[in-house]
Protein backbone atom coordinates (compact mmCIF):
# COMPACT_ATOMS: atom_id res chain seq x y z
CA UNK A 1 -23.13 -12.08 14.45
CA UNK A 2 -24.03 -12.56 10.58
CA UNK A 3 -23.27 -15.41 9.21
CA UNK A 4 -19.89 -14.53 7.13
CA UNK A 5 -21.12 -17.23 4.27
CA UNK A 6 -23.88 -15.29 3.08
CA UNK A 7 -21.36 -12.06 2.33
CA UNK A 8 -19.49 -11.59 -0.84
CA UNK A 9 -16.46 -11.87 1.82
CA UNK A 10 -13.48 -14.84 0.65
CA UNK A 11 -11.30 -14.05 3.52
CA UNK A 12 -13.41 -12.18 6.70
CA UNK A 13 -11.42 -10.44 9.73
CA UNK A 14 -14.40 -10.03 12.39
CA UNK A 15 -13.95 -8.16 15.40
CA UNK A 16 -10.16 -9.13 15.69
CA UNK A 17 -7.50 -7.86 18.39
CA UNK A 18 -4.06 -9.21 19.41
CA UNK A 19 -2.28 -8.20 22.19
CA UNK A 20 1.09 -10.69 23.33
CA UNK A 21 1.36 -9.00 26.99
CA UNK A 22 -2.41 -9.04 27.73
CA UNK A 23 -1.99 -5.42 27.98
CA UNK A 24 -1.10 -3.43 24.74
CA UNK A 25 -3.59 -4.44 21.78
CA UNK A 26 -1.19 -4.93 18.75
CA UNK A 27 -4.47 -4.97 16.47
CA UNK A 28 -7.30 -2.95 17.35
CA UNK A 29 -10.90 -4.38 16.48
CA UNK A 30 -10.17 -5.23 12.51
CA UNK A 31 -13.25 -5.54 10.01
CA UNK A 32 -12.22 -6.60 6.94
CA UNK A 33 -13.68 -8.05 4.08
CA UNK A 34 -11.54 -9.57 1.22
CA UNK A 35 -13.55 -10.80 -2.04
CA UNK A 36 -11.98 -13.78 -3.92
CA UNK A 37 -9.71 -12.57 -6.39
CA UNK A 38 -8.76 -9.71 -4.87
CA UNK A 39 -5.35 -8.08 -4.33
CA UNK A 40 -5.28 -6.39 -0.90
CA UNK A 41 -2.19 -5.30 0.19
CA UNK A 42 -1.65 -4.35 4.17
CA UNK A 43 0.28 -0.98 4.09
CA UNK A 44 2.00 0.98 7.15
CA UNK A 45 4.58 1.50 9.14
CA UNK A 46 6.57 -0.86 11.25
CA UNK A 47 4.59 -1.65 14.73
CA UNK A 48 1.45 -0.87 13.04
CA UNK A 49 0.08 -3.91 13.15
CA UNK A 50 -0.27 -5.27 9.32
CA UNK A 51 2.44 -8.05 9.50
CA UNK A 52 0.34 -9.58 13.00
CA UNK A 53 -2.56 -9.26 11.02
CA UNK A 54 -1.27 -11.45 8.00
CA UNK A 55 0.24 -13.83 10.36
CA UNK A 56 -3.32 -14.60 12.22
CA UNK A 57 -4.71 -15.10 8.44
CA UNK A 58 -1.80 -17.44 8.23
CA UNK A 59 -2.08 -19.32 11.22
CA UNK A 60 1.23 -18.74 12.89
CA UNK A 61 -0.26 -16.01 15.45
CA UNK A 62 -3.60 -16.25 17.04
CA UNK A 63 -6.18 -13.76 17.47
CA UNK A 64 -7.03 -13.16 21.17
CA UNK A 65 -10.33 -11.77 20.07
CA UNK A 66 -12.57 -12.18 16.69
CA UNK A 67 -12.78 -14.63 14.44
CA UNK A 68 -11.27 -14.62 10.78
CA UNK A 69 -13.33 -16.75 8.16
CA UNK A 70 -11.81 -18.16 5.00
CA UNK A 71 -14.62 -19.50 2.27
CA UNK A 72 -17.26 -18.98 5.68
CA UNK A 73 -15.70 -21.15 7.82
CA UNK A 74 -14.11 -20.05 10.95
CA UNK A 75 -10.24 -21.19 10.82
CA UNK A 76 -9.30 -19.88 14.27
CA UNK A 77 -8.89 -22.99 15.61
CA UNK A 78 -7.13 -24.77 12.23
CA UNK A 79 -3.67 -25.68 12.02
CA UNK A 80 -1.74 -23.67 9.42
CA UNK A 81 -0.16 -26.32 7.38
CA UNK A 82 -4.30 -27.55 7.06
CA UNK A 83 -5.62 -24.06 5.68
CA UNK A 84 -4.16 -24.53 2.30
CA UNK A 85 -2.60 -21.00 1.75
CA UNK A 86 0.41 -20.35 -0.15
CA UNK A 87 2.93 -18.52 1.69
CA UNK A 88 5.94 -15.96 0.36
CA UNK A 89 8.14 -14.64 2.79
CA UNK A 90 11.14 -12.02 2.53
CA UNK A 91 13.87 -14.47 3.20
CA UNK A 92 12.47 -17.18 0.26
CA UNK A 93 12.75 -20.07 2.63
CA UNK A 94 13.70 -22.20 -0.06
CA UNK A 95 15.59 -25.65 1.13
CA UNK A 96 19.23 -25.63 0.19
CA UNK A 97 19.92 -28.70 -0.48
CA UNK A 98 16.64 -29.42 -2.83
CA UNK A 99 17.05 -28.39 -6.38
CA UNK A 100 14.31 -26.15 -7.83
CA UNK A 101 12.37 -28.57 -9.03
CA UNK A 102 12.53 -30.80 -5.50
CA UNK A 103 11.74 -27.56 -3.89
CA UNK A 104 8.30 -26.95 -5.82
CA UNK A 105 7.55 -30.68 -5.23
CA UNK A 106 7.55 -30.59 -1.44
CA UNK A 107 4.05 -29.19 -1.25
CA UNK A 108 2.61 -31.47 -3.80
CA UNK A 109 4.43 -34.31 -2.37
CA UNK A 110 3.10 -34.17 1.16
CA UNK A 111 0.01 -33.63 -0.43
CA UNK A 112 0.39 -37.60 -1.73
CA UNK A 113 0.05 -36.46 -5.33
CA UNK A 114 0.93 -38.77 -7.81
CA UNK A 115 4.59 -38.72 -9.38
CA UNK A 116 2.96 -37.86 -12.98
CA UNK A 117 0.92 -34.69 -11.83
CA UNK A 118 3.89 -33.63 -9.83
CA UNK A 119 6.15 -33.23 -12.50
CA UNK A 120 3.78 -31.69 -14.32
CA UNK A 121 2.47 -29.10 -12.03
CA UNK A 122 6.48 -28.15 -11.17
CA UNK A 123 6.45 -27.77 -14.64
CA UNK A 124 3.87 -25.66 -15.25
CA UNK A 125 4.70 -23.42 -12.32
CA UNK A 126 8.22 -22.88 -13.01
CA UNK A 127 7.14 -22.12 -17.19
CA UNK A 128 4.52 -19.17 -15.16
CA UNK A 129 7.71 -17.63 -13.37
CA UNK A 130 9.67 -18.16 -16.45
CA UNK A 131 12.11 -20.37 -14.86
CA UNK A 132 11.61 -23.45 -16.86
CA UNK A 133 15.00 -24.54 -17.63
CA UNK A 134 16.18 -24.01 -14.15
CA UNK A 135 14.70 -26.83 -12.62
CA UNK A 136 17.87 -28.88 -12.01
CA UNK A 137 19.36 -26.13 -9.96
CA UNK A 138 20.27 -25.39 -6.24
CA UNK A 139 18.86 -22.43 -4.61
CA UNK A 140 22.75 -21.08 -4.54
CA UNK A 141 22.89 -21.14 -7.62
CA UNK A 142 20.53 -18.50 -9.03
CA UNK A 143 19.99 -14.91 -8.13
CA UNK A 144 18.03 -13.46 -5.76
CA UNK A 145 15.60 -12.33 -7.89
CA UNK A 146 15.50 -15.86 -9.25
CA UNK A 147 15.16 -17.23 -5.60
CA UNK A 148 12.19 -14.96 -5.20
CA UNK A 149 10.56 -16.10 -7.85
CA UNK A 150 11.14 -19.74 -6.82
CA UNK A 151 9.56 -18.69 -3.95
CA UNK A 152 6.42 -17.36 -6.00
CA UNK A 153 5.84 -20.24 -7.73
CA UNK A 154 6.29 -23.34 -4.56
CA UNK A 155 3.62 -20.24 -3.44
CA UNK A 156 1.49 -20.98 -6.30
CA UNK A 157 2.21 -24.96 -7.21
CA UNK A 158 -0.24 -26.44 -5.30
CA UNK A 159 -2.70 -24.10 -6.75
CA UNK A 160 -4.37 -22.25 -3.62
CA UNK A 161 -7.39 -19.89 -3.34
CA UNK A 162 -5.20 -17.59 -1.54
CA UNK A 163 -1.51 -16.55 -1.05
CA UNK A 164 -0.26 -14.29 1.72
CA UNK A 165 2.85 -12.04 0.76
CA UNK A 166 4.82 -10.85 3.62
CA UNK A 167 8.01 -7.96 2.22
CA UNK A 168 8.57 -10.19 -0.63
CA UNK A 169 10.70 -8.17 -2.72
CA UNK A 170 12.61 -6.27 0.70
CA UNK A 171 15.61 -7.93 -0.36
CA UNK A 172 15.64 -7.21 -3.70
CA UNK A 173 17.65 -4.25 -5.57
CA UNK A 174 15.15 -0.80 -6.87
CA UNK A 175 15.33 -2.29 -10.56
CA UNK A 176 14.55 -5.78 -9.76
CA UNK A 177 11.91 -4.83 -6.75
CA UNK A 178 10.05 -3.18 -9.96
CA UNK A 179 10.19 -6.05 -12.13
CA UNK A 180 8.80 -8.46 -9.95
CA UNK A 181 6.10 -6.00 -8.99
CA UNK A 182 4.81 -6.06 -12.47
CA UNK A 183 5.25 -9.98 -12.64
CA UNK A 184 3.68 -10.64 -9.44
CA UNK A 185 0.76 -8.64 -10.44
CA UNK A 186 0.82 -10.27 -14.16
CA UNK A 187 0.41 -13.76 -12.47
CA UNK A 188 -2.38 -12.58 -9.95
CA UNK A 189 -4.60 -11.19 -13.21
CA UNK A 190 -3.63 -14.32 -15.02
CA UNK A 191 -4.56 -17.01 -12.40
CA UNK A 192 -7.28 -14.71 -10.66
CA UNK A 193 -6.48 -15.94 -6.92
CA UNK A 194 -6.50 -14.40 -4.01
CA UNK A 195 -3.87 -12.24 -2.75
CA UNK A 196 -2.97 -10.53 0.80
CA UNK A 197 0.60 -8.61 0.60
CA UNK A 198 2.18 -7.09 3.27
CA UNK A 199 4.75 -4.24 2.37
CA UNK A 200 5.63 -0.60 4.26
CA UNK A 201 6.59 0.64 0.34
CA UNK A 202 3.80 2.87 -0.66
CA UNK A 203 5.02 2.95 -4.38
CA UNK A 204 5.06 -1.04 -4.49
CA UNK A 205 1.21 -0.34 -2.83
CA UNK A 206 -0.07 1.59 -5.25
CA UNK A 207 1.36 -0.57 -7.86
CA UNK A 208 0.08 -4.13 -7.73
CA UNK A 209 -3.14 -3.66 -5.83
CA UNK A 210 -6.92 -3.46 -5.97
CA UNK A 211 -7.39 -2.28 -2.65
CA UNK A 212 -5.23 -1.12 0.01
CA UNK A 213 -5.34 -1.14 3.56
CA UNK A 214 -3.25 1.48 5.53
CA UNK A 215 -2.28 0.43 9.12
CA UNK A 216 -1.60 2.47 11.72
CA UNK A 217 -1.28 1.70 15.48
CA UNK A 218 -3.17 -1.30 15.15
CA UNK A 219 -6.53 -0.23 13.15
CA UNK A 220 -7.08 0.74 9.05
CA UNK A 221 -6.83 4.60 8.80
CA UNK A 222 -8.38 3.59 5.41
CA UNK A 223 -9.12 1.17 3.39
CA UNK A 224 -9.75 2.48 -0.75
CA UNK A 225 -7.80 1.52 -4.56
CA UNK A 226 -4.95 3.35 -5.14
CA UNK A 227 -6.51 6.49 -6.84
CA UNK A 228 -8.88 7.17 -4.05
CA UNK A 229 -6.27 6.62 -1.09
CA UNK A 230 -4.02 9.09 -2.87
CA UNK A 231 -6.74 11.59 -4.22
CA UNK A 232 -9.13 11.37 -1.43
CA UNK A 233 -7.12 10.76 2.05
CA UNK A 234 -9.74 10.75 4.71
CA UNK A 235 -7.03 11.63 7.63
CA UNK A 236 -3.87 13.74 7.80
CA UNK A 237 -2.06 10.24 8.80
CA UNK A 238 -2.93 8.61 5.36
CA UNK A 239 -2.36 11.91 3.74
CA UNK A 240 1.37 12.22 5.10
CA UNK A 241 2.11 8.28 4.15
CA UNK A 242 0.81 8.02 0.58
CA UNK A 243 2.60 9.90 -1.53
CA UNK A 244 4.51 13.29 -1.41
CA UNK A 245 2.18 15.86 0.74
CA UNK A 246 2.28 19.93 1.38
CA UNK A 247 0.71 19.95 5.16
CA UNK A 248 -0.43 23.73 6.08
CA UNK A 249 -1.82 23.98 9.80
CA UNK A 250 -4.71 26.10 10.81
CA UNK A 251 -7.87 27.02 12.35
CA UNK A 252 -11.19 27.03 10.76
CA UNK A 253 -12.97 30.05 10.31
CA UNK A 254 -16.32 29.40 8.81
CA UNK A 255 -17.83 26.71 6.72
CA UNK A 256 -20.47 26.57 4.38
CA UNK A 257 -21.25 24.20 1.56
CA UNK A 258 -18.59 21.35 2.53
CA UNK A 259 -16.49 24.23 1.83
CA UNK A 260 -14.24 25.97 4.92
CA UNK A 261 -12.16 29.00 5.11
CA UNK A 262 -9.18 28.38 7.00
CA UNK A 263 -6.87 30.85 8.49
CA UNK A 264 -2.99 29.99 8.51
CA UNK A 265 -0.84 29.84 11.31
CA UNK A 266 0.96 32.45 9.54
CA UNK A 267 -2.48 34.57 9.02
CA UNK A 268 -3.36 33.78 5.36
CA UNK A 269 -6.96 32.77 4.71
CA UNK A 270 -6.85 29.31 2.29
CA UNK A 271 -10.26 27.85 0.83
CA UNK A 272 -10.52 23.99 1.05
CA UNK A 273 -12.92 21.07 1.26
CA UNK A 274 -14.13 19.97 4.43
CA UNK A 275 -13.16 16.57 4.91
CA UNK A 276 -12.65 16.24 8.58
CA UNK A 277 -12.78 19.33 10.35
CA UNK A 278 -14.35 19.66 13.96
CA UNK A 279 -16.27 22.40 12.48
CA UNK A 280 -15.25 25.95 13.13
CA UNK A 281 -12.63 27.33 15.49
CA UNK A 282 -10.86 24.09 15.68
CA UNK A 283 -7.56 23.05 14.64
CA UNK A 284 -6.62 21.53 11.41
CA UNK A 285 -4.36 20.41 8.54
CA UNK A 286 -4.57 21.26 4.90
CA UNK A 287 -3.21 18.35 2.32
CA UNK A 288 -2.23 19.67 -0.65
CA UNK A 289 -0.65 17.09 -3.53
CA UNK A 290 2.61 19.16 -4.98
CA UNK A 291 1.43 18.59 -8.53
CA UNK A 292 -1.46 20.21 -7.91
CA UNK A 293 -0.53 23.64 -7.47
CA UNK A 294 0.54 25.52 -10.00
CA UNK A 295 2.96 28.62 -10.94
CA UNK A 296 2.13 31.95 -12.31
CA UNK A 297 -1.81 30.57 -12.20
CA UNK A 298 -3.53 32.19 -15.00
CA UNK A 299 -6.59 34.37 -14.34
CA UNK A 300 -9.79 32.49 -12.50
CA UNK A 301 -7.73 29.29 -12.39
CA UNK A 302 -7.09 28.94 -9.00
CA UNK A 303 -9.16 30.20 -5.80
CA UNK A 304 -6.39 30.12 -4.02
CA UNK A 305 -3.29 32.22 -4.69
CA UNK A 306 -0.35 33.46 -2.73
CA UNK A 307 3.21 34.39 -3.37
CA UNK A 308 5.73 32.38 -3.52
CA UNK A 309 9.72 31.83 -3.19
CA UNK A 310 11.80 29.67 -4.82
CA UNK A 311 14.52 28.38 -2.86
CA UNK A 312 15.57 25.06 -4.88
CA UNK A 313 15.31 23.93 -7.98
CA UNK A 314 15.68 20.06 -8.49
CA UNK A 315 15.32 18.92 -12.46
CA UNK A 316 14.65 15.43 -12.39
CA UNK A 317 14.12 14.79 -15.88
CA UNK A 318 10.16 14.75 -16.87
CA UNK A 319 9.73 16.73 -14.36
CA UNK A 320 10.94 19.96 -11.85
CA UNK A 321 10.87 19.67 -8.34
CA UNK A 322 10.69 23.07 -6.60
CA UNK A 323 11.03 23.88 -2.78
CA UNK A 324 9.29 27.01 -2.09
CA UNK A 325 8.44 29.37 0.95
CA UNK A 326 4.81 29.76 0.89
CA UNK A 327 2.62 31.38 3.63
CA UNK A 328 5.68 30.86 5.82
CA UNK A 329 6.34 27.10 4.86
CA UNK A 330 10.25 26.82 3.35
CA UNK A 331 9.38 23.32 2.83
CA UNK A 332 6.74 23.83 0.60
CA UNK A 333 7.20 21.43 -2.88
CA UNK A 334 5.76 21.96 -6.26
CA UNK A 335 5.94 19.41 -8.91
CA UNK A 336 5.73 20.86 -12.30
CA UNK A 337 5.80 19.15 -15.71
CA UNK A 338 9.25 19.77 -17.49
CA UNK A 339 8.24 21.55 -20.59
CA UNK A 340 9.37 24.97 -22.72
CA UNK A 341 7.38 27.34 -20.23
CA UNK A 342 9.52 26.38 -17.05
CA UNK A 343 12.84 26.49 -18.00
CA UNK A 344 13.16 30.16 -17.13
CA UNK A 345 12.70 28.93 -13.54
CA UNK A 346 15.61 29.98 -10.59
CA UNK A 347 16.29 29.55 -6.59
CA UNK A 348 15.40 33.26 -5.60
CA UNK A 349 12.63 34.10 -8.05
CA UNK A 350 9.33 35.26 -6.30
CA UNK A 351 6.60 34.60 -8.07
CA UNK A 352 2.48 33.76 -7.88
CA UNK A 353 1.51 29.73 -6.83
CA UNK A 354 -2.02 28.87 -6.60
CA UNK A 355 -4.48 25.86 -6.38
CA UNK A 356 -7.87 25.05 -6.56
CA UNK A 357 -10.19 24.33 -3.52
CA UNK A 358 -10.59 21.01 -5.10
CA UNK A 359 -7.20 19.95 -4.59
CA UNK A 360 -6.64 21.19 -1.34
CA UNK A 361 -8.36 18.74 1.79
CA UNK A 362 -9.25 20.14 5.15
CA UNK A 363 -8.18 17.13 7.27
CA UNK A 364 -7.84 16.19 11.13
CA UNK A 365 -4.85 18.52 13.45
């Protein structure tokens, strides 16, 4: 095995599995490497295994295969409380009957700091979360988007390499959810630590991270920033999950230049980029990004180009969502920008849609 201190890796998931029944592997085999500084965030859906994950990291599960390395050093076999990670959980686990302040304090406290450099670390950690007059208060006495950032900072007080994020904002309301999404990732670029999140919101994904690693049934489908994961899926599950997605089935009919022809399940003949095709004759999915396509294409723009009916029209402000029938797909969405040339838009209207081979990703069945 190489010898994890000589990578670039901060935080190192080798070869890890975990199964509870001795049966069913919850995790499958995860590789990961996490540079210090980074902001990873575990994406997927529920029982895909990113939670597990983050609680092996954490110390509260343990791996039944693998090893996972923090700074090079193997921390399988280290207590939780001794791996020095800040922890923020869904539920803010603050202590009730501790004011703010006493609640930051804990971790320094059982640390055996001294009483000066406590006060002054609380201090400083509730000014980060702007919370600094609020130290005197109870838990019950603040919001929940108050108690979350509480949470944030005891997270942050005792100034760890790394702090594990697990839902954090689940409980919050849509407004306040996107607040703290831009604070959270304000204090990561500010204090430069490390940072694994855990959240099944793609938007909050996309958001606040460097990297992202979808999960699905226990392994990473992918693992990319934001603009590649959505631009460049490398699988019809990541595809489907980040983002809003036009699937087309179909076979392959011939490929040449990482380009294939694919013929529809309804019989029309679409040009994409081979991706991840099984080469020709075989099954597969098309991915096609609604903003991408366009209506009444001009001349040359698009390779691709079919009719199209519209069956709703949804204005949503800056911009109009359309639900088409395309090459036999009623569920078909365009997203167009809402300017002058689309207002004449309306359900029944048949008109030309078209995209580019560029934009449109021949992906696994």
């Amino acid at each position: 095995m190489a010898n994890p201190a000589s990578s670039e890796a901060y935080v190192r998931f080798d070869g890890v599995q975990k199964s509870y029944d001795g049966v069913n592997l919850v995790v499958k085999d995860l590789n990961v490497d996490i540079p210090r500084g980074e902001f990873l965030t575990m994406l997927g859906p529920s029982g895909s295994g990113k939670t597990t994950s983050l609680m092996m990291l954490a110390g509260f599960e343990t791996a039944t295969h693998g090893d996972i390395f923090l700074n090079g050093r193997s921390i399988n076999n280290v207590a939780p409380h001794k791996r020095g990670i800040g922890m923020v959980f869904q539920n803010y686990a603050l202590f009730p009957h501790m004011t703010v302040a006493e609640n930051l304090a804990f971790p320094l406290q059982v640390r055996k700091m001294g009483k000066a450099e406590v006060e002054e670390k609380v201090q400083r950690a509730l000014d980060m979360v702007e919370l600094g007059e609020f130290g005197n208060r109870r838990p019950a006495q603040l919001s929940g988007g108050q108690q979350q950032r509480v949470a944030v900072a005891r997270a942050l007080v005792f100034e760890p390499d790394l702090v594990l994020m697990d839902e954090p904002l689940g409980a919050l309301d849509k407004n306040l959810r996107e607040q703290m999404q831009y604070e959270i990732k304000h204090i990561h670029d500010r204090l430069g630590v490390t940072v694994v999140y855990v959240t099944h919101d793609q938007s909050e994904a996309l958001t606040m991270s460097n990297r992202i690693a979808v999960f699905e049934d226990g392994r990473i489908q992918q693992l990319a920033p934001p603009t590649e994961l959505y631009e460049k899926p490398e699988n019809a599950f990541v595809a489907q999950f980040i983002g809003e997605n036009n699937k087309l089935s179909g076979k392959v009919d011939a490929l040449a230049d990482g380009i294939c022809e694919v013929v529809l399940d309804s019989g029309e003949r679409v040009k994409a980029l081979d991706i991840n095709t099984d080469g020709a004759g075989t099954a597969t999915t098309l991915s096609l990004r609604p903003e991408r396509v366009f209506l009444n294409p001009a001349e040359g723009q698009c390779q691709n180009v079919f009719s199209g009916k519209a069956e709703e029209v949804i204005y949503l402000g800056d911009h109009i969502r359309v639900r088409m029938n395309v090459c036999g797909h009623d569920d078909f969405i365009v997203k167009v920008p809402n300017s002058s040339d689309k207002k004449g838009l309306a359900e029944g209207d048949t008109i030309p849609v078209g995209w580019s081979i560029d934009d449109c990703r021949a992906l696994d069945a």
